[in-house]
PDB file of N, CA and C in Angstrom:
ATOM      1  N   UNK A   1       6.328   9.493  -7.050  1.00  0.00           N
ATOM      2  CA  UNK A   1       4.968   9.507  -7.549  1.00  0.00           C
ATOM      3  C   UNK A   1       4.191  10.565  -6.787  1.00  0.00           C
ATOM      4  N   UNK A   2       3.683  11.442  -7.529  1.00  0.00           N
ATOM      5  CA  UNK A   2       3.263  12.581  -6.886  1.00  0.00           C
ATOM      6  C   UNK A   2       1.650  12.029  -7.375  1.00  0.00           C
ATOM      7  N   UNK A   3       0.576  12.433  -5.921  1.00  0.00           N
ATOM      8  CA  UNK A   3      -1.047  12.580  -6.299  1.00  0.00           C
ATOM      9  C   UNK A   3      -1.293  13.379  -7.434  1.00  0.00           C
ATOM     10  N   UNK A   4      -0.807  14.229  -7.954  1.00  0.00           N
ATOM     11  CA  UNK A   4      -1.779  14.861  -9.685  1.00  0.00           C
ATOM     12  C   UNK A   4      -1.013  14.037 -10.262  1.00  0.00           C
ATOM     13  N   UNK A   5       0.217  13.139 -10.619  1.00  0.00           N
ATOM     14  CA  UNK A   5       0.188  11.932 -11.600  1.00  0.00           C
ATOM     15  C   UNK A   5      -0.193  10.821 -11.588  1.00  0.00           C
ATOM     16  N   UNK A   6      -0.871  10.428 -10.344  1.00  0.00           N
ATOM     17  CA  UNK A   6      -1.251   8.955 -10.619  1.00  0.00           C
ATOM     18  C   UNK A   6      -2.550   8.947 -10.847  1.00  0.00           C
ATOM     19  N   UNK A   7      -2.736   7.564 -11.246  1.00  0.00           N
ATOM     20  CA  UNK A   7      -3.999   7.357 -11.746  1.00  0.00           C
ATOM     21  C   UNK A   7      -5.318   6.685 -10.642  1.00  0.00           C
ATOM     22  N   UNK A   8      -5.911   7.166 -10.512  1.00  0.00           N
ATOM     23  CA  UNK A   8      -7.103   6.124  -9.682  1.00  0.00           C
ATOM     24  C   UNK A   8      -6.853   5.247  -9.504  1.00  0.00           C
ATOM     25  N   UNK A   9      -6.886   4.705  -7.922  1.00  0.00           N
ATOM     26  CA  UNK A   9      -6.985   3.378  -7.696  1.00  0.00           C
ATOM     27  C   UNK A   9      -8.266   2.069  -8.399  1.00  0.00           C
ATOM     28  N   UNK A  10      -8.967   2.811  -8.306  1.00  0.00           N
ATOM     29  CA  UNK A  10     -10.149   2.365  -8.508  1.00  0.00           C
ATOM     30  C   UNK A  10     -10.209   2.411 -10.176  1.00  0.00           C
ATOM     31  N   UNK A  11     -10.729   1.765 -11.083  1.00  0.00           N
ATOM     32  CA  UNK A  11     -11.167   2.080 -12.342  1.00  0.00           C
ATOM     33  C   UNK A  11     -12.681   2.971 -12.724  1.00  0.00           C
ATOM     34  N   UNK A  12     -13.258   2.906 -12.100  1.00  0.00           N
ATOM     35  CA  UNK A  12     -14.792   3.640 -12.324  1.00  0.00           C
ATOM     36  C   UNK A  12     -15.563   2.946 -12.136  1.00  0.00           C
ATOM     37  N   UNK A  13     -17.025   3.572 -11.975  1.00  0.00           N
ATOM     38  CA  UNK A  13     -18.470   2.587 -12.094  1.00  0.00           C
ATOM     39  C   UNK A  13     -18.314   1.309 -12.840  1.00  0.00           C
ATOM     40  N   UNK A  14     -17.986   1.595 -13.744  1.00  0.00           N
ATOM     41  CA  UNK A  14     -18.380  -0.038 -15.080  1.00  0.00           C
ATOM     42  C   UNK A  14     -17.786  -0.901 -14.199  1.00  0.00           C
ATOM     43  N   UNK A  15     -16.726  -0.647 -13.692  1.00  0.00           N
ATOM     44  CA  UNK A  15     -15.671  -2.092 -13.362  1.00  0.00           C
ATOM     45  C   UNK A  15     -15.866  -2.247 -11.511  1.00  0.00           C
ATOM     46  N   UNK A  16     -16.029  -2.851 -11.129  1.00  0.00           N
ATOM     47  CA  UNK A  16     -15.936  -3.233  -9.522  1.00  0.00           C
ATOM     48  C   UNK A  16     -14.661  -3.150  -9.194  1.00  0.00           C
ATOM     49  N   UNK A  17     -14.430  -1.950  -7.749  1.00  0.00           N
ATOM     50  CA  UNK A  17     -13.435  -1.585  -7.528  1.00  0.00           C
ATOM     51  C   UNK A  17     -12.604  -2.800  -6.924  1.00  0.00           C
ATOM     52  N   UNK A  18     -13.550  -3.287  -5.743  1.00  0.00           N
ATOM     53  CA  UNK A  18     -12.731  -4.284  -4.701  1.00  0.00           C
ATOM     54  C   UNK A  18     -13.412  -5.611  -5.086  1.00  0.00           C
ATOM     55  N   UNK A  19     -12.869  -6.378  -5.343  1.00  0.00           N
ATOM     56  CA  UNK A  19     -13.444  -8.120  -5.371  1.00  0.00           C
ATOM     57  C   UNK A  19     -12.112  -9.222  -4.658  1.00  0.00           C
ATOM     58  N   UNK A  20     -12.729 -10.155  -4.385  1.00  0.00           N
ATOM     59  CA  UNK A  20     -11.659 -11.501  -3.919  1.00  0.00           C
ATOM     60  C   UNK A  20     -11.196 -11.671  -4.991  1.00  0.00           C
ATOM     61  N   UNK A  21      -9.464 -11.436  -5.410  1.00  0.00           N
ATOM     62  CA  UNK A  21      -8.433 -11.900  -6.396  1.00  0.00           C
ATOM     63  C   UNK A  21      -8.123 -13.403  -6.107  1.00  0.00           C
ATOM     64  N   UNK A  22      -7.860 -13.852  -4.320  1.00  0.00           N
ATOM     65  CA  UNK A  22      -7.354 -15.271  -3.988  1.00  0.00           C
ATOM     66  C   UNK A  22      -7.593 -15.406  -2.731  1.00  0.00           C
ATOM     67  N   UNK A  23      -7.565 -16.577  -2.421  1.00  0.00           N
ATOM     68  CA  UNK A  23      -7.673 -17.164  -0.418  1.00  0.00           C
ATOM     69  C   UNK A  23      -6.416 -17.719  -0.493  1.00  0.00           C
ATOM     70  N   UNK A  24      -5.567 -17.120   0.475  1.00  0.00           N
ATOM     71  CA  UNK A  24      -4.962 -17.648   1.184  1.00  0.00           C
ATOM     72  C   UNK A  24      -4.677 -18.245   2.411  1.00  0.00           C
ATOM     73  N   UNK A  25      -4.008 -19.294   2.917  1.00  0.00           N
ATOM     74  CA  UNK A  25      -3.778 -19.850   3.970  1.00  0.00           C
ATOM     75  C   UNK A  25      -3.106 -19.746   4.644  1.00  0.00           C
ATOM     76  N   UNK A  26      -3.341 -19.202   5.993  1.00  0.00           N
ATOM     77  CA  UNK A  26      -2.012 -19.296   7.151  1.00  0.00           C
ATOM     78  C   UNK A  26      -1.237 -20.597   7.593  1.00  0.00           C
ATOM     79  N   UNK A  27      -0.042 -20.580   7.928  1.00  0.00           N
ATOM     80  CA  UNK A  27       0.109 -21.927   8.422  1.00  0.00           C
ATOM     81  C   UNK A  27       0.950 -21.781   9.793  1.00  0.00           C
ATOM     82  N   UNK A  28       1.161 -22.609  10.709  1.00  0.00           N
ATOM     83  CA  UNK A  28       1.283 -22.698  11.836  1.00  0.00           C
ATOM     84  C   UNK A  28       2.169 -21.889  12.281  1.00  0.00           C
ATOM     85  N   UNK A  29       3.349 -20.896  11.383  1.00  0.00           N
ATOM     86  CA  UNK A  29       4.170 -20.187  12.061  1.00  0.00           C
ATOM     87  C   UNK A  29       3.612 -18.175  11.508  1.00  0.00           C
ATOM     88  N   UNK A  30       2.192 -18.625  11.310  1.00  0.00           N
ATOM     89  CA  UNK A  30       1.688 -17.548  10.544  1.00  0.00           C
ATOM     90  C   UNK A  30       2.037 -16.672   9.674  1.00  0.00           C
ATOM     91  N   UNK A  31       2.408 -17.808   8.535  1.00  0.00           N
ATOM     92  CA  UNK A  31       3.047 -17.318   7.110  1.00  0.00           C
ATOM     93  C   UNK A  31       2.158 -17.315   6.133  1.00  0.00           C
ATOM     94  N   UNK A  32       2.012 -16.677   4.933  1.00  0.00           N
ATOM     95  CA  UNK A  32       1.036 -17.533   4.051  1.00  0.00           C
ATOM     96  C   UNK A  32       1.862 -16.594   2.753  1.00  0.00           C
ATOM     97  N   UNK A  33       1.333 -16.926   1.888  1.00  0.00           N
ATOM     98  CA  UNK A  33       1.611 -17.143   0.306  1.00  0.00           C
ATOM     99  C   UNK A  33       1.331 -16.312  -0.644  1.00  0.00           C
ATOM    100  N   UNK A  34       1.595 -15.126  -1.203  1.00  0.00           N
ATOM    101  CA  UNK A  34       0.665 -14.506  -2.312  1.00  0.00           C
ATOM    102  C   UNK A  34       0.958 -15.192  -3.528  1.00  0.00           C
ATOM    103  N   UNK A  35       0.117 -15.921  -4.124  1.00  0.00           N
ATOM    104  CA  UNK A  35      -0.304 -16.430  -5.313  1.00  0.00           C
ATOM    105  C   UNK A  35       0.474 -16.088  -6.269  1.00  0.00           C
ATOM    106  N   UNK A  36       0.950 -16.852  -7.410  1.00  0.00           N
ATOM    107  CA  UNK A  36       2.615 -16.130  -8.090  1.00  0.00           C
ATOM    108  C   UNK A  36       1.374 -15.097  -9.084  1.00  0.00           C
ATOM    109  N   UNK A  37       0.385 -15.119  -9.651  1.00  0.00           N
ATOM    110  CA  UNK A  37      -0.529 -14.397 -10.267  1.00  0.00           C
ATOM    111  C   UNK A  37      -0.487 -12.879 -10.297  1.00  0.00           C
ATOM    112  N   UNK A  38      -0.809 -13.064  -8.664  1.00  0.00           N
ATOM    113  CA  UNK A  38      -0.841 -11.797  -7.809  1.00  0.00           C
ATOM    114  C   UNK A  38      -0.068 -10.946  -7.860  1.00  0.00           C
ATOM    115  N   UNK A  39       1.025 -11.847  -7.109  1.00  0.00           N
ATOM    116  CA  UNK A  39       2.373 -11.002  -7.589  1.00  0.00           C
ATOM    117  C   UNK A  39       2.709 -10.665  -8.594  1.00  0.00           C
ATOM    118  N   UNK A  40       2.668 -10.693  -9.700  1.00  0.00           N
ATOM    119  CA  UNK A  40       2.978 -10.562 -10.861  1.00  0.00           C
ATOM    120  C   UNK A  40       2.221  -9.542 -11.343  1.00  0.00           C
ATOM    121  N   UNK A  41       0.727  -9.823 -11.326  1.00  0.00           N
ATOM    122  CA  UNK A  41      -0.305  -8.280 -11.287  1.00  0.00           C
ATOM    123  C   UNK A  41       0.372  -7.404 -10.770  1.00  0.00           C
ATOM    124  N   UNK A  42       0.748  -7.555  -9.403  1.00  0.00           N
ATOM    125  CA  UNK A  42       1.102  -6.108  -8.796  1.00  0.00           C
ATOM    126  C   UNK A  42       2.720  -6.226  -8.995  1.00  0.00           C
ATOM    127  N   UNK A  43       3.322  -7.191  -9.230  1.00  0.00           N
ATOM    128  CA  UNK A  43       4.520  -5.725  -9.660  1.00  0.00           C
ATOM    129  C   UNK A  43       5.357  -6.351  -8.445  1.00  0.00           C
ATOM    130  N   UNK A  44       4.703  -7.105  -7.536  1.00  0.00           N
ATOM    131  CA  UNK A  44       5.686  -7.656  -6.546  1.00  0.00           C
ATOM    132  C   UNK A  44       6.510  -8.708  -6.446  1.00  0.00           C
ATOM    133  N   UNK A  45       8.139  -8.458  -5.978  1.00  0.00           N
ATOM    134  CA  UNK A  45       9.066  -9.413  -6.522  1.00  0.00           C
ATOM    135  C   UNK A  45       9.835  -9.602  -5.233  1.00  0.00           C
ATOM    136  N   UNK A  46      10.950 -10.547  -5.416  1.00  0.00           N
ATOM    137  CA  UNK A  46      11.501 -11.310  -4.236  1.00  0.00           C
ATOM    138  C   UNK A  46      12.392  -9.687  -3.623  1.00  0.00           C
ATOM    139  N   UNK A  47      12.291  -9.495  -2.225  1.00  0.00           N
ATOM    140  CA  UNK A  47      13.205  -8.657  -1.417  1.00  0.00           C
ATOM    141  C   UNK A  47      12.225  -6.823  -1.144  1.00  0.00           C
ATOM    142  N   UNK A  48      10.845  -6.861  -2.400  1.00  0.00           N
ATOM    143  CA  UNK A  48      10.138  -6.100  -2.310  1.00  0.00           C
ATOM    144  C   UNK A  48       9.304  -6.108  -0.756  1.00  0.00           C
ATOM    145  N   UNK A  49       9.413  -4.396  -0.130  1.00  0.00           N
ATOM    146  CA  UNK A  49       9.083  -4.648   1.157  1.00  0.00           C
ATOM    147  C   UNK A  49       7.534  -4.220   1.230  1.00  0.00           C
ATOM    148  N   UNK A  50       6.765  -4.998   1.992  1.00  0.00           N
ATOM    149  CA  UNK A  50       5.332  -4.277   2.221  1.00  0.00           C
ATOM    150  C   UNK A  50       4.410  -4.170   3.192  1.00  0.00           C
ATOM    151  N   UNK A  51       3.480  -3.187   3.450  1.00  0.00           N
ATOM    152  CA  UNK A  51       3.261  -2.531   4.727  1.00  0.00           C
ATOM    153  C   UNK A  51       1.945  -2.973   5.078  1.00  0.00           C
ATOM    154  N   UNK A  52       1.353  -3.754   5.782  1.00  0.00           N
ATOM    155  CA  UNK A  52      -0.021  -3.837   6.157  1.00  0.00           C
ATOM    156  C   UNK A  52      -0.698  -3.054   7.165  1.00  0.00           C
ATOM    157  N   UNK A  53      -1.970  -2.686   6.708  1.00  0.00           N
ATOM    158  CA  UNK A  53      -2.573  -1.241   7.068  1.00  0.00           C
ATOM    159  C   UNK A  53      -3.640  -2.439   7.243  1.00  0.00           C
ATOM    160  N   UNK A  54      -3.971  -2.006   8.635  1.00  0.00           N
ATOM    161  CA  UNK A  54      -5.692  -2.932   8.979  1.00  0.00           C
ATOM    162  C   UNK A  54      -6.929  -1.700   9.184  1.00  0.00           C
ATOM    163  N   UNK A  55      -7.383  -2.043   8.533  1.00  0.00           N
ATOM    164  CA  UNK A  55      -8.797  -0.745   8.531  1.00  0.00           C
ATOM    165  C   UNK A  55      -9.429  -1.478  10.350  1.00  0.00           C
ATOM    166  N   UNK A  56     -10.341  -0.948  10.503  1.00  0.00           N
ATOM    167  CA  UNK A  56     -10.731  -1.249  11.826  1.00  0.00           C
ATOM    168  C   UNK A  56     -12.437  -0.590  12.707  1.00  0.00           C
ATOM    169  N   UNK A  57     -12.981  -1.745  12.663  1.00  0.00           N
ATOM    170  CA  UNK A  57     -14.645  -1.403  12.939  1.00  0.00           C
ATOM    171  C   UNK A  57     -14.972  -2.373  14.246  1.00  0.00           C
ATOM    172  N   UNK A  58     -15.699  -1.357  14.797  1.00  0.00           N
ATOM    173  CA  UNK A  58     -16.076  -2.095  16.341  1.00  0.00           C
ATOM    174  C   UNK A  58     -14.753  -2.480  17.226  1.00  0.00           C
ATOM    175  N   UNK A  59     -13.607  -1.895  17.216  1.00  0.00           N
ATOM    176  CA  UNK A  59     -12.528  -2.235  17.633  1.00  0.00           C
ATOM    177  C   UNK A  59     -11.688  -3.061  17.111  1.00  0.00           C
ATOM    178  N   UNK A  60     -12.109  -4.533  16.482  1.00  0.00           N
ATOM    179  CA  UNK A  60     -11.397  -5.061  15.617  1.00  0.00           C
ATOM    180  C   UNK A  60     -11.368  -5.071  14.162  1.00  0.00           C
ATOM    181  N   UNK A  61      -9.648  -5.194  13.860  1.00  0.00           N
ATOM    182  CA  UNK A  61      -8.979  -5.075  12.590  1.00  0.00           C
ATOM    183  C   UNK A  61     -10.607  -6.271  11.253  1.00  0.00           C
ATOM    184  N   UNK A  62     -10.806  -5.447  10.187  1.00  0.00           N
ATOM    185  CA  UNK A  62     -12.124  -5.743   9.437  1.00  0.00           C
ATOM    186  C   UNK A  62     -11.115  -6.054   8.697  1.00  0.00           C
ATOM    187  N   UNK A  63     -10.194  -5.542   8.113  1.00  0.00           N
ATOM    188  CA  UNK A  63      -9.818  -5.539   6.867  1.00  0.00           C
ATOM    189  C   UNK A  63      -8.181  -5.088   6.766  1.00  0.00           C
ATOM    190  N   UNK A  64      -7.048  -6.311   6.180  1.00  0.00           N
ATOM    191  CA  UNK A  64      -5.722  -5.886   5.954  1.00  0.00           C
ATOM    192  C   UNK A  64      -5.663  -5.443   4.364  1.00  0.00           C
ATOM    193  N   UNK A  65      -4.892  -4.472   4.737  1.00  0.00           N
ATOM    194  CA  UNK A  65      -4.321  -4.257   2.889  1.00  0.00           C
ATOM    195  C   UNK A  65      -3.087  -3.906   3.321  1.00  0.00           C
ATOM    196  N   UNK A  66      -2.364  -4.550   1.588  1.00  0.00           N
ATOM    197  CA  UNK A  66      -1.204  -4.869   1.413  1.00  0.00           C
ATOM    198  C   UNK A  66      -0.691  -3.230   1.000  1.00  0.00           C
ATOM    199  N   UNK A  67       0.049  -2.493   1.214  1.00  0.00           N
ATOM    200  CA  UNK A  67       0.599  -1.335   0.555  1.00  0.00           C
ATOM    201  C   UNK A  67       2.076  -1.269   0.329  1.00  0.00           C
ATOM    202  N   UNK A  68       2.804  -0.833  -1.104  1.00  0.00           N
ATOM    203  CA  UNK A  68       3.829  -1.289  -1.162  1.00  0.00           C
ATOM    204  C   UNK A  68       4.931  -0.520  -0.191  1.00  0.00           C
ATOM    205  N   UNK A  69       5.705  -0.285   0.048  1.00  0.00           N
ATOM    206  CA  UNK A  69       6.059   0.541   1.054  1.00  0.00           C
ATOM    207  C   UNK A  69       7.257   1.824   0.638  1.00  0.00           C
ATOM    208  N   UNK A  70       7.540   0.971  -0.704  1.00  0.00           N
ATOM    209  CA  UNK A  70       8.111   2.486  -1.163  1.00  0.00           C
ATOM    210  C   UNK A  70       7.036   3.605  -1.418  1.00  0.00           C
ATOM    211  N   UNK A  71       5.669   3.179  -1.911  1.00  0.00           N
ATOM    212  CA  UNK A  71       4.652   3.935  -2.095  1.00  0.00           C
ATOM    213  C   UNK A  71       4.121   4.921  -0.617  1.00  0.00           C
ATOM    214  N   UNK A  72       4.211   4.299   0.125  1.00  0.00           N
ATOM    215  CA  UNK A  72       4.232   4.912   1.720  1.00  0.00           C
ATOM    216  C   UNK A  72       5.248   6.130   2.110  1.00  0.00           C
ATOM    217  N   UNK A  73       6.521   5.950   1.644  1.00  0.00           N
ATOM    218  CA  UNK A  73       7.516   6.632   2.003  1.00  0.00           C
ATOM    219  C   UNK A  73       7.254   7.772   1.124  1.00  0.00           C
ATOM    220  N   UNK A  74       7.297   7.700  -0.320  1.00  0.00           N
ATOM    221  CA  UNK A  74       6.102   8.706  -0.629  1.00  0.00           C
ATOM    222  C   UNK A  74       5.564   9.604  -0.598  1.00  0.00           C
ATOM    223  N   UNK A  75       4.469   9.261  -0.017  1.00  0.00           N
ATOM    224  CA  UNK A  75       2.933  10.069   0.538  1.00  0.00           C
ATOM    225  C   UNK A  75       3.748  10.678   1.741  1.00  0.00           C
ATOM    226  N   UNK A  76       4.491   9.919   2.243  1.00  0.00           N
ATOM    227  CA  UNK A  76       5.173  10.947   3.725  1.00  0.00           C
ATOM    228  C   UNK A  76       6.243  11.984   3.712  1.00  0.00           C
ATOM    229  N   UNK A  77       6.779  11.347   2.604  1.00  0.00           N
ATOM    230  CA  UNK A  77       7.941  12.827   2.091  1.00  0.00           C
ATOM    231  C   UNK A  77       7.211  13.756   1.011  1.00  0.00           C
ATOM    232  N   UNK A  78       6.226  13.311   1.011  1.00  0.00           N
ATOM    233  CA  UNK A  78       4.557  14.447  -0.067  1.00  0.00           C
ATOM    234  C   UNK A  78       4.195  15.355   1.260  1.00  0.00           C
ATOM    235  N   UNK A  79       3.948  14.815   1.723  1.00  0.00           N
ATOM    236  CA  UNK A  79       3.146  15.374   2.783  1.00  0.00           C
ATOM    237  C   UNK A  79       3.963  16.251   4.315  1.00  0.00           C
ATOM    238  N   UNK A  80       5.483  15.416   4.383  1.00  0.00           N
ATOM    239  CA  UNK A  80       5.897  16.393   5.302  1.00  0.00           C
ATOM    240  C   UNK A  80       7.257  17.285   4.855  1.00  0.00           C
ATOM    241  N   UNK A  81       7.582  16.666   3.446  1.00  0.00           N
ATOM    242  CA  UNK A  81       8.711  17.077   3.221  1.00  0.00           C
ATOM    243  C   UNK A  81       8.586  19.132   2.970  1.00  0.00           C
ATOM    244  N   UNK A  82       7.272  19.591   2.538  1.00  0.00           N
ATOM    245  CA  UNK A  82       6.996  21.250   2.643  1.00  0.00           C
ATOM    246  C   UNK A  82       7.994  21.010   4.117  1.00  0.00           C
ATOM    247  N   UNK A  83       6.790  20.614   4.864  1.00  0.00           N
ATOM    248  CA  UNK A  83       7.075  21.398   6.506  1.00  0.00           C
ATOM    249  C   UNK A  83       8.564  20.914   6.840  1.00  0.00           C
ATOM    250  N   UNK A  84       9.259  19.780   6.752  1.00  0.00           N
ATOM    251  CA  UNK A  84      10.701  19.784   6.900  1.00  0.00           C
ATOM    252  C   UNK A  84      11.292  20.797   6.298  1.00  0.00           C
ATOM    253  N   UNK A  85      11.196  21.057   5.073  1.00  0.00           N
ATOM    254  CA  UNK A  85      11.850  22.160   4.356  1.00  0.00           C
ATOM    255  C   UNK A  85      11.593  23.725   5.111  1.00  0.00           C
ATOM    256  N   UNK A  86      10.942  23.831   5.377  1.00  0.00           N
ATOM    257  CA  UNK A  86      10.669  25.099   6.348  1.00  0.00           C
ATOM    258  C   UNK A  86      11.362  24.723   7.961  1.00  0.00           C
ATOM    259  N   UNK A  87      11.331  23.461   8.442  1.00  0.00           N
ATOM    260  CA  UNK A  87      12.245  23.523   9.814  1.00  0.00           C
ATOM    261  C   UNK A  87      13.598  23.794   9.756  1.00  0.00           C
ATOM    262  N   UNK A  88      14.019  23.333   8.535  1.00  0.00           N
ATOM    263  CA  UNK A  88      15.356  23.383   8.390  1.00  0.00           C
ATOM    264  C   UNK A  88      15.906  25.137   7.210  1.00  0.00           C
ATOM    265  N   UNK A  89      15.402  25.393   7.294  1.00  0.00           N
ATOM    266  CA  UNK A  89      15.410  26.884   6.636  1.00  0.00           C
ATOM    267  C   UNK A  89      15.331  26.857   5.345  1.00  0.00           C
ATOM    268  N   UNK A  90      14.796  26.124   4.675  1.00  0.00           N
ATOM    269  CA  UNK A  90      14.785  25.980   3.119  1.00  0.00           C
ATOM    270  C   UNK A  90      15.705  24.728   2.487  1.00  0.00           C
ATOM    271  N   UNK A  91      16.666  24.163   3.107  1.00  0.00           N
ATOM    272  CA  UNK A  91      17.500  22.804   3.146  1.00  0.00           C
ATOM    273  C   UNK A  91      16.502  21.723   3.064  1.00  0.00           C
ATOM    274  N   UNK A  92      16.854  20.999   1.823  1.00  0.00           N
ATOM    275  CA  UNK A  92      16.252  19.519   1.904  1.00  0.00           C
ATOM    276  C   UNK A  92      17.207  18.748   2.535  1.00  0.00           C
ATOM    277  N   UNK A  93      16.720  17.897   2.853  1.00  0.00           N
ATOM    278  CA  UNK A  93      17.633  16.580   3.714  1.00  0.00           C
ATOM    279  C   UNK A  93      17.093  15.387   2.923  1.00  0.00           C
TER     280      UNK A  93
END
């Protein structure tokens, strides 16, 4: 997935980008649950791996988001795979 094909995260003005989808609950071995809903919205299924990114204000973590993590790998072979290709003399790896 390359940035000029995807589509906005966001939908536009009319629609509210970020809202509460669900609450979830931790439980004593600090596990909790994504809602089968959820999952299903996004596309997430049993063995799918994913990356939590904590935004962070006044020193502590404000805000986790879920990112899928093939989507991560990605943006990093977007972003460094030019400059690898130039360390290695024009060779992809």
């Amino acid at each position: 997935m390359t940035v000029e094909n995807s589509k906005p995260c966001c939908p536009g003005p009319e629609e509210p980008c970020c809202r509460v989808e669900a609450l979830v609950s931790v439980d004593d071995r600090g596990q909790m649950v994504l809602p089968k809903d959820i999952r299903e919205k996004a596309g997430i299924g049993p063995g799918d791996k994913l990356a939590i990114v904590s935004l962070r204000g006044c020193g502590d973590s404000c805000c986790l988001a879920l990112v899928r993590a093939d989507a991560i790998t990605d943006m990093v072979r977007e972003l460094l795979g030019p400059m690898m290709a130039e360390f290695s003399g024009g060779r992809d790896r």
